[in-house]
PDB file of N, CA and C in Angstrom:
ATOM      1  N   UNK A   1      91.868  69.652 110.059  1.00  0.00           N
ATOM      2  CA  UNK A   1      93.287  69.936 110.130  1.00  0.00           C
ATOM      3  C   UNK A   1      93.717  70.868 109.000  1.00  0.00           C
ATOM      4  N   UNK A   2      93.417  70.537 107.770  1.00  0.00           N
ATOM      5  CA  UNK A   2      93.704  71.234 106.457  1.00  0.00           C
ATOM      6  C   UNK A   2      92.991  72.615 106.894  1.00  0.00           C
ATOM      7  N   UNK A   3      91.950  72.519 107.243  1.00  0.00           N
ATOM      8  CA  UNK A   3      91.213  74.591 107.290  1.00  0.00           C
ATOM      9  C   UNK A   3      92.134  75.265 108.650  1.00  0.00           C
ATOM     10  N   UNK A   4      92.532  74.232 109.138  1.00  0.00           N
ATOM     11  CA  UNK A   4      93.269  75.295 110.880  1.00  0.00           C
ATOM     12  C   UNK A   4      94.318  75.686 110.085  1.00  0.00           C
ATOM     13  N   UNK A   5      95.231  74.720 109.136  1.00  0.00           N
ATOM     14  CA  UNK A   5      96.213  74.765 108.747  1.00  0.00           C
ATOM     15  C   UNK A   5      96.157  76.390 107.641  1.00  0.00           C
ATOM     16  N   UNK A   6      95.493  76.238 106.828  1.00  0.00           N
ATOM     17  CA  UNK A   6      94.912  77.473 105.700  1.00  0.00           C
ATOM     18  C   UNK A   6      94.840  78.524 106.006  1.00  0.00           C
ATOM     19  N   UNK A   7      94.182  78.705 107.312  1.00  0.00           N
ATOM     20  CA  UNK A   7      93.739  80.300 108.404  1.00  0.00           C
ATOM     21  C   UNK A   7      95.203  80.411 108.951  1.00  0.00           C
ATOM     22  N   UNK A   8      96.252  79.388 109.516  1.00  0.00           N
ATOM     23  CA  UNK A   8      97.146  79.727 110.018  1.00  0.00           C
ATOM     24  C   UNK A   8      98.136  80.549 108.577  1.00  0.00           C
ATOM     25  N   UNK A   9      98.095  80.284 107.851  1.00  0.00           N
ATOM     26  CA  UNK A   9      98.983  80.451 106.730  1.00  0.00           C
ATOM     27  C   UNK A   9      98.380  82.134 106.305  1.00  0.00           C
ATOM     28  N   UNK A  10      97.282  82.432 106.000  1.00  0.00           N
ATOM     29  CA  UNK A  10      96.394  83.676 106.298  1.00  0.00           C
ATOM     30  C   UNK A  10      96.220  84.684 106.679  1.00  0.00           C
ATOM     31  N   UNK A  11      96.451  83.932 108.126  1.00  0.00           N
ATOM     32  CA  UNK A  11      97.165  84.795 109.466  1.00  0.00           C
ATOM     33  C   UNK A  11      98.747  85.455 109.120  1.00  0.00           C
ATOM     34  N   UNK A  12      98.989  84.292 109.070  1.00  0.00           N
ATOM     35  CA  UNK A  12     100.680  84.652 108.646  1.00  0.00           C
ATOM     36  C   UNK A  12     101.277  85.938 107.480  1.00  0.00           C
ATOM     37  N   UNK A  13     100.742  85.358 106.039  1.00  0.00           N
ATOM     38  CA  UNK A  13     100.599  86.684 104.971  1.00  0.00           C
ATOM     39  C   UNK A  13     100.098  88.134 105.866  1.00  0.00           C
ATOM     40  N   UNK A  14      98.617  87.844 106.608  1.00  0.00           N
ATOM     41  CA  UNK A  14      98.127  89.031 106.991  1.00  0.00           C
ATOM     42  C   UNK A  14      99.748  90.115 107.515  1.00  0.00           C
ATOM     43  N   UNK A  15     100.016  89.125 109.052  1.00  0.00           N
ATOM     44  CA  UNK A  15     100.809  90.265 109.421  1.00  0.00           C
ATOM     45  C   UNK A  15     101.945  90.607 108.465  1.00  0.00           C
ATOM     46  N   UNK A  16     102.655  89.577 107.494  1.00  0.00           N
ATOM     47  CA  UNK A  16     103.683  90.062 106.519  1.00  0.00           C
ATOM     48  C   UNK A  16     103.299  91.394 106.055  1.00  0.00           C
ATOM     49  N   UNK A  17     101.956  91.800 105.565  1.00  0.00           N
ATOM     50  CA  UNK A  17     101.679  92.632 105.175  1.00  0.00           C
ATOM     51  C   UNK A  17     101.563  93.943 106.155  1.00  0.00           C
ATOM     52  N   UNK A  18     100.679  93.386 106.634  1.00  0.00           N
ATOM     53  CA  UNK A  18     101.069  94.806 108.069  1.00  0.00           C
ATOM     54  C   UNK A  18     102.823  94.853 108.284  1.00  0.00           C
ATOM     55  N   UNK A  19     102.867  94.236 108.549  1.00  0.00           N
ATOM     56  CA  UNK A  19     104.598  94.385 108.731  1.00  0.00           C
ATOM     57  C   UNK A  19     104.971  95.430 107.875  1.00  0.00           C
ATOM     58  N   UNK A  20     105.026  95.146 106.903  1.00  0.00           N
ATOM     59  CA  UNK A  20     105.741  95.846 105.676  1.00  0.00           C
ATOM     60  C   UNK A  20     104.640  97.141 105.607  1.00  0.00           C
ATOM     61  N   UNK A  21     103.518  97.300 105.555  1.00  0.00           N
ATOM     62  CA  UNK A  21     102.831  98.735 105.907  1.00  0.00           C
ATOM     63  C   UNK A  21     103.547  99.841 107.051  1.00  0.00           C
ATOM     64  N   UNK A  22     103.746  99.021 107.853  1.00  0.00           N
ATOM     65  CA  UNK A  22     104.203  99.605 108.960  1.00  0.00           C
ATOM     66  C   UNK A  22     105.416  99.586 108.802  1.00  0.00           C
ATOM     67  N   UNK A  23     106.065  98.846 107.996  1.00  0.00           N
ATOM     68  CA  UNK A  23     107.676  99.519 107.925  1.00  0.00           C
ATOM     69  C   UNK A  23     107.618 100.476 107.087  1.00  0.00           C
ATOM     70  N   UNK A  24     106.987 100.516 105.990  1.00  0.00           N
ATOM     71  CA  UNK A  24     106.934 101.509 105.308  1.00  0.00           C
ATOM     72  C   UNK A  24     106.598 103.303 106.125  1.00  0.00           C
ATOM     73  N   UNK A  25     105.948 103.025 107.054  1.00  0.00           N
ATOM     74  CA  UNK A  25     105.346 104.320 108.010  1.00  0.00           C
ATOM     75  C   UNK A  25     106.404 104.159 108.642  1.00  0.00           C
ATOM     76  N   UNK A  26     107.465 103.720 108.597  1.00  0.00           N
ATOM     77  CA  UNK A  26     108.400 104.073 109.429  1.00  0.00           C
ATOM     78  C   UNK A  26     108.511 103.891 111.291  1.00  0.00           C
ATOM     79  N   UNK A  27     107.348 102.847 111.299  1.00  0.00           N
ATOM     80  CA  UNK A  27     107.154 102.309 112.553  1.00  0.00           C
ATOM     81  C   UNK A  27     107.739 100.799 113.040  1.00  0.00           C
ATOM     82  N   UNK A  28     108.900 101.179 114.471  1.00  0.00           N
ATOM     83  CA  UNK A  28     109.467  99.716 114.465  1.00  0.00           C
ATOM     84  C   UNK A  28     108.621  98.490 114.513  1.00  0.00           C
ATOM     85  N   UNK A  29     107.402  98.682 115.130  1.00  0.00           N
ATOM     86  CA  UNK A  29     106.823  97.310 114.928  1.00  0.00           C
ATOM     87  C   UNK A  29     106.940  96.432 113.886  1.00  0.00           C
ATOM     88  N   UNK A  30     106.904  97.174 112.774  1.00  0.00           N
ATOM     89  CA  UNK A  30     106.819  96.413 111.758  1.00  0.00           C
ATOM     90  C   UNK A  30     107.348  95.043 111.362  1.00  0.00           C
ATOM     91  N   UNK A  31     108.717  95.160 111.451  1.00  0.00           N
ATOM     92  CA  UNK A  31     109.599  94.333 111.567  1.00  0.00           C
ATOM     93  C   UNK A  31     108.865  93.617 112.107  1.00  0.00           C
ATOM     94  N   UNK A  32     108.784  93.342 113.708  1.00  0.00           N
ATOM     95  CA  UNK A  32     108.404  92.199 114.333  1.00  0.00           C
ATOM     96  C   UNK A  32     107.169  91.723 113.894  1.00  0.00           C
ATOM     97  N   UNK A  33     106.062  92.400 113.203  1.00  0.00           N
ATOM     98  CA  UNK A  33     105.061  92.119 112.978  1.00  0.00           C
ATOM     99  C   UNK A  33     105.472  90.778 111.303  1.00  0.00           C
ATOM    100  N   UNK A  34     106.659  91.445 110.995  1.00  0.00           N
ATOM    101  CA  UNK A  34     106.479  90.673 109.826  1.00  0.00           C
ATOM    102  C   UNK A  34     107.251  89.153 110.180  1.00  0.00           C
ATOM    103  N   UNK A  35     108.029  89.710 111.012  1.00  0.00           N
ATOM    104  CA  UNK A  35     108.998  88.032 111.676  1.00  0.00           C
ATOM    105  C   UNK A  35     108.298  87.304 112.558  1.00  0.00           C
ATOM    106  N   UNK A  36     106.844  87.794 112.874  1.00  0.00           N
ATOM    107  CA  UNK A  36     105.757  87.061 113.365  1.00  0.00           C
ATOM    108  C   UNK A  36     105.410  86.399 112.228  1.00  0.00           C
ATOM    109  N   UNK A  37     104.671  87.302 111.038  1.00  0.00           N
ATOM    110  CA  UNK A  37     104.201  86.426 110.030  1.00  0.00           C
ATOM    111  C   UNK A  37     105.092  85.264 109.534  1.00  0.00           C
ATOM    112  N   UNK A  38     106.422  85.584 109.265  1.00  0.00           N
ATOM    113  CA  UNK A  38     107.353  84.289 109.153  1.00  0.00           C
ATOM    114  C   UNK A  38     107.453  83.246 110.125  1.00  0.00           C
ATOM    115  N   UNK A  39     106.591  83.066 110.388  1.00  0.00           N
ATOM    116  CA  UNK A  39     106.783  81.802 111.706  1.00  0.00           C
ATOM    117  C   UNK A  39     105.538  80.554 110.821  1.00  0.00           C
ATOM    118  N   UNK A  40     104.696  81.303 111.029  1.00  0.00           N
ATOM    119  CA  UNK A  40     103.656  80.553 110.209  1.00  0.00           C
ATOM    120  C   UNK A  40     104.027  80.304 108.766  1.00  0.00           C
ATOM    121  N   UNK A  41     104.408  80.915 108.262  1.00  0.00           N
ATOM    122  CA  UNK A  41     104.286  80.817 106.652  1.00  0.00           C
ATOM    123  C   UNK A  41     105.755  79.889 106.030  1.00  0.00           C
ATOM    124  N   UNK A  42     106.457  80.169 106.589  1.00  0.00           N
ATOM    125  CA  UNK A  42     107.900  78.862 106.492  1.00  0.00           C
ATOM    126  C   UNK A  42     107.586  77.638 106.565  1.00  0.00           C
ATOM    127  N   UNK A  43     106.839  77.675 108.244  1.00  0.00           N
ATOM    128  CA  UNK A  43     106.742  76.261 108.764  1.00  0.00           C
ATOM    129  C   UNK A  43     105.438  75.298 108.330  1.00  0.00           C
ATOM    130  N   UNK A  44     104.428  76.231 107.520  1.00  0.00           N
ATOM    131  CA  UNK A  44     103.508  75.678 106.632  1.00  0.00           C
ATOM    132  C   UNK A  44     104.296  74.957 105.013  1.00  0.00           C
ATOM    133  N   UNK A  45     104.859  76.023 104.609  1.00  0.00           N
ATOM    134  CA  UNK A  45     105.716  75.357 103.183  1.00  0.00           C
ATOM    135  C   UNK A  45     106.548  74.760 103.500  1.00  0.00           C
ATOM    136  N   UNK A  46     107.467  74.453 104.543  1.00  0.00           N
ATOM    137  CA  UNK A  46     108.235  73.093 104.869  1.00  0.00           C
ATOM    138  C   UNK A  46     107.576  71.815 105.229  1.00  0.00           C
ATOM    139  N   UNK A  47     106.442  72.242 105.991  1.00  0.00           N
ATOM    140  CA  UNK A  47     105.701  71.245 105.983  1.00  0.00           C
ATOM    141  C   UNK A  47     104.927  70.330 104.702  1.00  0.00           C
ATOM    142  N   UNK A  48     104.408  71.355 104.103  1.00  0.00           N
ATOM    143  CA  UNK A  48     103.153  71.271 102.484  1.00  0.00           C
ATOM    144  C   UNK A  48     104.619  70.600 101.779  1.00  0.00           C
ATOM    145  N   UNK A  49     105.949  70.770 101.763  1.00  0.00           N
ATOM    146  CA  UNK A  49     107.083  70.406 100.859  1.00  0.00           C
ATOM    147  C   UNK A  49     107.211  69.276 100.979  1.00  0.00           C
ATOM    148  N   UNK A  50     107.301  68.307 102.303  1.00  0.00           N
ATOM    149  CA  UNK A  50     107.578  67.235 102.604  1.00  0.00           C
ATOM    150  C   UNK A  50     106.170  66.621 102.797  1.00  0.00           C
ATOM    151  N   UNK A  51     105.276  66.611 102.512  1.00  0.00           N
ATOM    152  CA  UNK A  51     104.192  65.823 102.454  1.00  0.00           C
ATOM    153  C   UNK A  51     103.830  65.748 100.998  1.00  0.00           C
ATOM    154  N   UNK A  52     104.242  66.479  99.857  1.00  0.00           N
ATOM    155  CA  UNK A  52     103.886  66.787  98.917  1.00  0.00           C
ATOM    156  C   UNK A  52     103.894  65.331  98.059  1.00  0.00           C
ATOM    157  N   UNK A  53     102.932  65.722  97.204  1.00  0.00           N
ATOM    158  CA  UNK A  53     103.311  64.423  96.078  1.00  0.00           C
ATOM    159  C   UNK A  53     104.139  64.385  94.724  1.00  0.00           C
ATOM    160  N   UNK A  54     104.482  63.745  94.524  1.00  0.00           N
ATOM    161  CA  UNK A  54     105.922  63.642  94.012  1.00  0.00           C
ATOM    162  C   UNK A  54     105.520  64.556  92.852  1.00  0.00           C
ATOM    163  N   UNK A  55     104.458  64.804  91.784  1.00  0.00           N
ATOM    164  CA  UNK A  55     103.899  65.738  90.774  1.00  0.00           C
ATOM    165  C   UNK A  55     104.159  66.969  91.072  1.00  0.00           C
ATOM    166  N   UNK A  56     103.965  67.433  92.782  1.00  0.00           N
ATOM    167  CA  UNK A  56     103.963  68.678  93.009  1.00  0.00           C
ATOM    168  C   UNK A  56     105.272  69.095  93.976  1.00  0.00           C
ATOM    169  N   UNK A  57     106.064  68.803  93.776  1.00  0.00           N
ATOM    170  CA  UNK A  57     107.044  68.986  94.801  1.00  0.00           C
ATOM    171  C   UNK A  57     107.815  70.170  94.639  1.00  0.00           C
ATOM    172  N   UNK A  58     108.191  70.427  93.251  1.00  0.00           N
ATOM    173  CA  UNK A  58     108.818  71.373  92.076  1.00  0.00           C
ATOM    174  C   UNK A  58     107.903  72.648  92.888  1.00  0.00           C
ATOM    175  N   UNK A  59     106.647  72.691  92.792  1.00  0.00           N
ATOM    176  CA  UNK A  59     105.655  74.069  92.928  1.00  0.00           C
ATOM    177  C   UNK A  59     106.191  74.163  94.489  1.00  0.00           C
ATOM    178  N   UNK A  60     106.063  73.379  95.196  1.00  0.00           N
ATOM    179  CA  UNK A  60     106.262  73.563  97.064  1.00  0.00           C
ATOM    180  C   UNK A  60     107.550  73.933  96.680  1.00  0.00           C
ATOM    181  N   UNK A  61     108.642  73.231  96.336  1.00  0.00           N
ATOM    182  CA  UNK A  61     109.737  73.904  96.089  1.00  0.00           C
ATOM    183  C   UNK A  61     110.236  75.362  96.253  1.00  0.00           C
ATOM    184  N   UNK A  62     109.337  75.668  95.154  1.00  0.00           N
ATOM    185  CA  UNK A  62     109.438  77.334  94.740  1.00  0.00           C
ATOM    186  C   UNK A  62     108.698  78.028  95.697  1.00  0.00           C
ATOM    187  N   UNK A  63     107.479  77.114  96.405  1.00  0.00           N
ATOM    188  CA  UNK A  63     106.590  78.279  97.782  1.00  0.00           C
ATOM    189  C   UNK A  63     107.855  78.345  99.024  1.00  0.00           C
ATOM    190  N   UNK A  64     108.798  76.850  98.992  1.00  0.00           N
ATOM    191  CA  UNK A  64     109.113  77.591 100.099  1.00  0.00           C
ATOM    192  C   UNK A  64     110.348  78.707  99.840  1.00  0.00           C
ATOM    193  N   UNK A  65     111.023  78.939  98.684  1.00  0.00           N
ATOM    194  CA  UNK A  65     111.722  79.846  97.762  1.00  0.00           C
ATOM    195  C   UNK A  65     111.472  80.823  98.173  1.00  0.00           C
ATOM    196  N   UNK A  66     110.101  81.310  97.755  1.00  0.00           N
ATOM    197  CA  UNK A  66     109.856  82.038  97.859  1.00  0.00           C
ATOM    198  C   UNK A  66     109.483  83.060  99.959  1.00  0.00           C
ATOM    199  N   UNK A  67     108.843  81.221 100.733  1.00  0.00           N
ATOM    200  CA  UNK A  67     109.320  82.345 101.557  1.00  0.00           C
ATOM    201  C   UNK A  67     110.639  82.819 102.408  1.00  0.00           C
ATOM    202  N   UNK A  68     111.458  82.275 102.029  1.00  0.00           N
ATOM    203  CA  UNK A  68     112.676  82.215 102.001  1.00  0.00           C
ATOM    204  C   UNK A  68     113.414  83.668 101.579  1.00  0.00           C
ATOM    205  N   UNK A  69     112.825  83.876 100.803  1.00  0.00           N
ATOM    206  CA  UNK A  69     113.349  85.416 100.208  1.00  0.00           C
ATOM    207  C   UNK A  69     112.341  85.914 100.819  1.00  0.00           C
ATOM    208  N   UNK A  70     111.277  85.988 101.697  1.00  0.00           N
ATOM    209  CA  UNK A  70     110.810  86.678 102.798  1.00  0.00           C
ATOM    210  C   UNK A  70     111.658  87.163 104.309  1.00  0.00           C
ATOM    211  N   UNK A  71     112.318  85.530 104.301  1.00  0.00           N
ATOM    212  CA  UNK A  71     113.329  86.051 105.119  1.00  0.00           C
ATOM    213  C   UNK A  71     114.437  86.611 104.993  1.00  0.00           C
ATOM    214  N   UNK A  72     114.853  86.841 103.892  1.00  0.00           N
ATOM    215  CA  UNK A  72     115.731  87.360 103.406  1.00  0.00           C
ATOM    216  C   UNK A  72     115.426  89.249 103.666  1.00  0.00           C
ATOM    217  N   UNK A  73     113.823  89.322 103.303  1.00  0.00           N
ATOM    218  CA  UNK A  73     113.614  90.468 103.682  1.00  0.00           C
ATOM    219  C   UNK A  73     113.466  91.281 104.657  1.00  0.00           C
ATOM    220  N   UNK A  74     113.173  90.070 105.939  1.00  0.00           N
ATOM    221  CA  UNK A  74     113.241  90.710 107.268  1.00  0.00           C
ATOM    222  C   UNK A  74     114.899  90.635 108.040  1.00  0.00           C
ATOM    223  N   UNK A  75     115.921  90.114 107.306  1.00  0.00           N
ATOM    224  CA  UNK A  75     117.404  90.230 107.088  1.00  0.00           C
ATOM    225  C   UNK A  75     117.554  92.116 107.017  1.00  0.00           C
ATOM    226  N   UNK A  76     117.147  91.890 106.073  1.00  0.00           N
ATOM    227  CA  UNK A  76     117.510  93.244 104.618  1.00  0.00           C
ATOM    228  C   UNK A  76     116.846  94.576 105.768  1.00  0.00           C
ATOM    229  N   UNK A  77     115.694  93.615 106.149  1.00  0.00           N
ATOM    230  CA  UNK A  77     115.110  95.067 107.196  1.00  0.00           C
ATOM    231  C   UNK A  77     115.968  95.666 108.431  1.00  0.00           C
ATOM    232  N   UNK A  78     115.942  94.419 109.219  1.00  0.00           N
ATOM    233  CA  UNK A  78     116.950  94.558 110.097  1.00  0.00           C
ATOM    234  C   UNK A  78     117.974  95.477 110.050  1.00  0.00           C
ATOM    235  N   UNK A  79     118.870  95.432 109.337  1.00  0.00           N
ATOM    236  CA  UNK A  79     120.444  95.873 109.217  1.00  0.00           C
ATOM    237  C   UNK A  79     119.997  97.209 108.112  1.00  0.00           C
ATOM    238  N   UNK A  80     118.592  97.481 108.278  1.00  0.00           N
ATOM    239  CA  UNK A  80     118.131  99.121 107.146  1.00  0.00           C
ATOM    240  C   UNK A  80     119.058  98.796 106.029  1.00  0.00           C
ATOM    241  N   UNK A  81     118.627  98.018 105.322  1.00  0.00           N
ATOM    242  CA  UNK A  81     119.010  97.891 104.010  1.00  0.00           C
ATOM    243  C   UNK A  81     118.007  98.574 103.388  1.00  0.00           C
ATOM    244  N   UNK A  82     117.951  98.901 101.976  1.00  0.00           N
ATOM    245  CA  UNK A  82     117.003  99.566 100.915  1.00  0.00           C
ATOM    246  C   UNK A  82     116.984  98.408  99.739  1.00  0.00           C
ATOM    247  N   UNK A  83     117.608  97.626  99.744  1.00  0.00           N
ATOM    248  CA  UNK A  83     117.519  96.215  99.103  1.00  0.00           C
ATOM    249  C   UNK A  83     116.208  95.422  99.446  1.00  0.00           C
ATOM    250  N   UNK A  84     115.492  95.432 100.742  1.00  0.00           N
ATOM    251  CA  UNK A  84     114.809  94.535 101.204  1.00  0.00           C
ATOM    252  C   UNK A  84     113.577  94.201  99.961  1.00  0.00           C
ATOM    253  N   UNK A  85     113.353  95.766  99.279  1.00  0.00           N
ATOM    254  CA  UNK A  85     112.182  95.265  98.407  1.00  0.00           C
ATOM    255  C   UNK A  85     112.012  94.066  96.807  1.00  0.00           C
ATOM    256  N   UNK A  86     113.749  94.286  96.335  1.00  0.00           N
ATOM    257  CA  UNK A  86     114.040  93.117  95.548  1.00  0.00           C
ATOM    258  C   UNK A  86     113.801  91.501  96.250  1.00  0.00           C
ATOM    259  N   UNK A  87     113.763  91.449  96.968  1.00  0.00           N
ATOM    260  CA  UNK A  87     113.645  90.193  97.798  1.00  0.00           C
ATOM    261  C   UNK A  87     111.960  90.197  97.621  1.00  0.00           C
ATOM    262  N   UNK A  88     111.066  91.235  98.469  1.00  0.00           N
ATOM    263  CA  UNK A  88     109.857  90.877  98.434  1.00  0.00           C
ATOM    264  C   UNK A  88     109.035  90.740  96.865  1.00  0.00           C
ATOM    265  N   UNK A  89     109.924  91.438  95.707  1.00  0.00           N
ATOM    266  CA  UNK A  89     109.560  91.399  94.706  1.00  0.00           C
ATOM    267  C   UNK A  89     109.415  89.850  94.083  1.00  0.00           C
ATOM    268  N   UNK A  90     110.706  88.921  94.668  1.00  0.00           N
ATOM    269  CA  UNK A  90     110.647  87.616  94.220  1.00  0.00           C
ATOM    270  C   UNK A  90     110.275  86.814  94.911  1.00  0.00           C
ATOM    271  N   UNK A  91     109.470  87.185  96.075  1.00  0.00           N
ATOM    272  CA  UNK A  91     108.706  86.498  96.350  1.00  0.00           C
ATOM    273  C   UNK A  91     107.103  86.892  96.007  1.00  0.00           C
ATOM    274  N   UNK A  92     107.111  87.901  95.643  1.00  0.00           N
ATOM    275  CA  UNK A  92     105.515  88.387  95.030  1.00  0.00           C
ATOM    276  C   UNK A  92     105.756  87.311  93.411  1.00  0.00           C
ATOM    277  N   UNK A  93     106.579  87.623  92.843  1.00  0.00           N
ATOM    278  CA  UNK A  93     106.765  87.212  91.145  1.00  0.00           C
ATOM    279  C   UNK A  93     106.608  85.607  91.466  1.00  0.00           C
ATOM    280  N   UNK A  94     107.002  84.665  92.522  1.00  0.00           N
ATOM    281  CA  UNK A  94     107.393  83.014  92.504  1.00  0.00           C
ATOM    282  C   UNK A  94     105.544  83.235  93.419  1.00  0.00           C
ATOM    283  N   UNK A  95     105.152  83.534  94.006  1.00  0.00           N
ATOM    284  CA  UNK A  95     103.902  83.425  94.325  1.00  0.00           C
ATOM    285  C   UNK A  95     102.600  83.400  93.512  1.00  0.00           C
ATOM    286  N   UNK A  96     102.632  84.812  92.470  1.00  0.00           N
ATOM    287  CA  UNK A  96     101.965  84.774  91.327  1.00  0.00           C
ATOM    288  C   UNK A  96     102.339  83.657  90.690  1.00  0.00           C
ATOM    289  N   UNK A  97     103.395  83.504  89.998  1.00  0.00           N
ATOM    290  CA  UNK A  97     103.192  82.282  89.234  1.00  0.00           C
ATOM    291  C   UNK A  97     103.120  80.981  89.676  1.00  0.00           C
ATOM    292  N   UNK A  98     103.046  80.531  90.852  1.00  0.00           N
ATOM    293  CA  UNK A  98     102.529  79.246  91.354  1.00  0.00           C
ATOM    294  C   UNK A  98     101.274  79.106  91.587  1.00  0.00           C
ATOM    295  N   UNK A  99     100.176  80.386  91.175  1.00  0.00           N
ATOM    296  CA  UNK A  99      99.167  80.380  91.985  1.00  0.00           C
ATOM    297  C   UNK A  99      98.393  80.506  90.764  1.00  0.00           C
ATOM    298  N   UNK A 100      99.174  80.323  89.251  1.00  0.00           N
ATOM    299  CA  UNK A 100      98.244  79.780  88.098  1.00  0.00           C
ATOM    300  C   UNK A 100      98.925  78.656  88.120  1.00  0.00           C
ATOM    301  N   UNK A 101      99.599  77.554  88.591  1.00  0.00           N
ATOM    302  CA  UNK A 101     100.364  76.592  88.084  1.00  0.00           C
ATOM    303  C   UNK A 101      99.537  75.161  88.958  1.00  0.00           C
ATOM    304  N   UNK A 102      99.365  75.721  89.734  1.00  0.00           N
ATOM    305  CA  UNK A 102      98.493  74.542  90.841  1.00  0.00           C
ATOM    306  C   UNK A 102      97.381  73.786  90.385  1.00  0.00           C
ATOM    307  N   UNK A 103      97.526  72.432  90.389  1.00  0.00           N
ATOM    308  CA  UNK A 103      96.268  71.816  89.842  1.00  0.00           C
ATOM    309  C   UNK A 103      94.738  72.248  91.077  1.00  0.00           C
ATOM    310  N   UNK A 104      93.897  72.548  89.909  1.00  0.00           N
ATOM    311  CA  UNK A 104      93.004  72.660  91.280  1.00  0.00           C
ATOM    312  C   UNK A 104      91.818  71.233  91.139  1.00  0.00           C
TER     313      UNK A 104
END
């Protein structure tokens, strides 16, 4: 369950990233490619949030924060904002730093 769960989350980043490649080329897919990736990657950190143990709840907290200001960015895309990249910035900055903070 945990490895289907991991690849789904994977999957998810992947297309965020294509998304945003491809918005950058100025191709509409993009968008949808990235509000694909938000399907997976929300509903993994809402999930990982509420199962969490009480030590780590603070860190899920901030993952799902962070993808939260993902959606914020496919908002920002939508309506051709030029804002959208402050959003992906805080979610790059709350990602890095949860990803030294995690007990392993």
């Amino acid at each position: 369950m945990q490895r289907t769960l991991t690849i789904a989350n994977y999957i998810g980043m992947l297309l965020i990233v294509a998304g945003l490649l491809l918005h950058l080329n100025e191709a509409a897919l993009g968008f949808w490619l990235l509000s694909a990736g938000l399907v997976p990657v929300l509903a993994l950190r809402s999930y990982n949030l509420v199962l969490a143990e009480e030590d780590q709840r603070r860190q899920h907290f901030l993952l799902l924060v962070s993808a939260l200001a993902l959606v914020a960015t496919a908002a920002a895309l939508w309506y051709n904002r030029s804002y959208w990249v402050i959003f992906i910035a805080i979610a790059a900055v709350l990602d890095l730093y949860l990803s030294f903070r995690f007990k392993k």
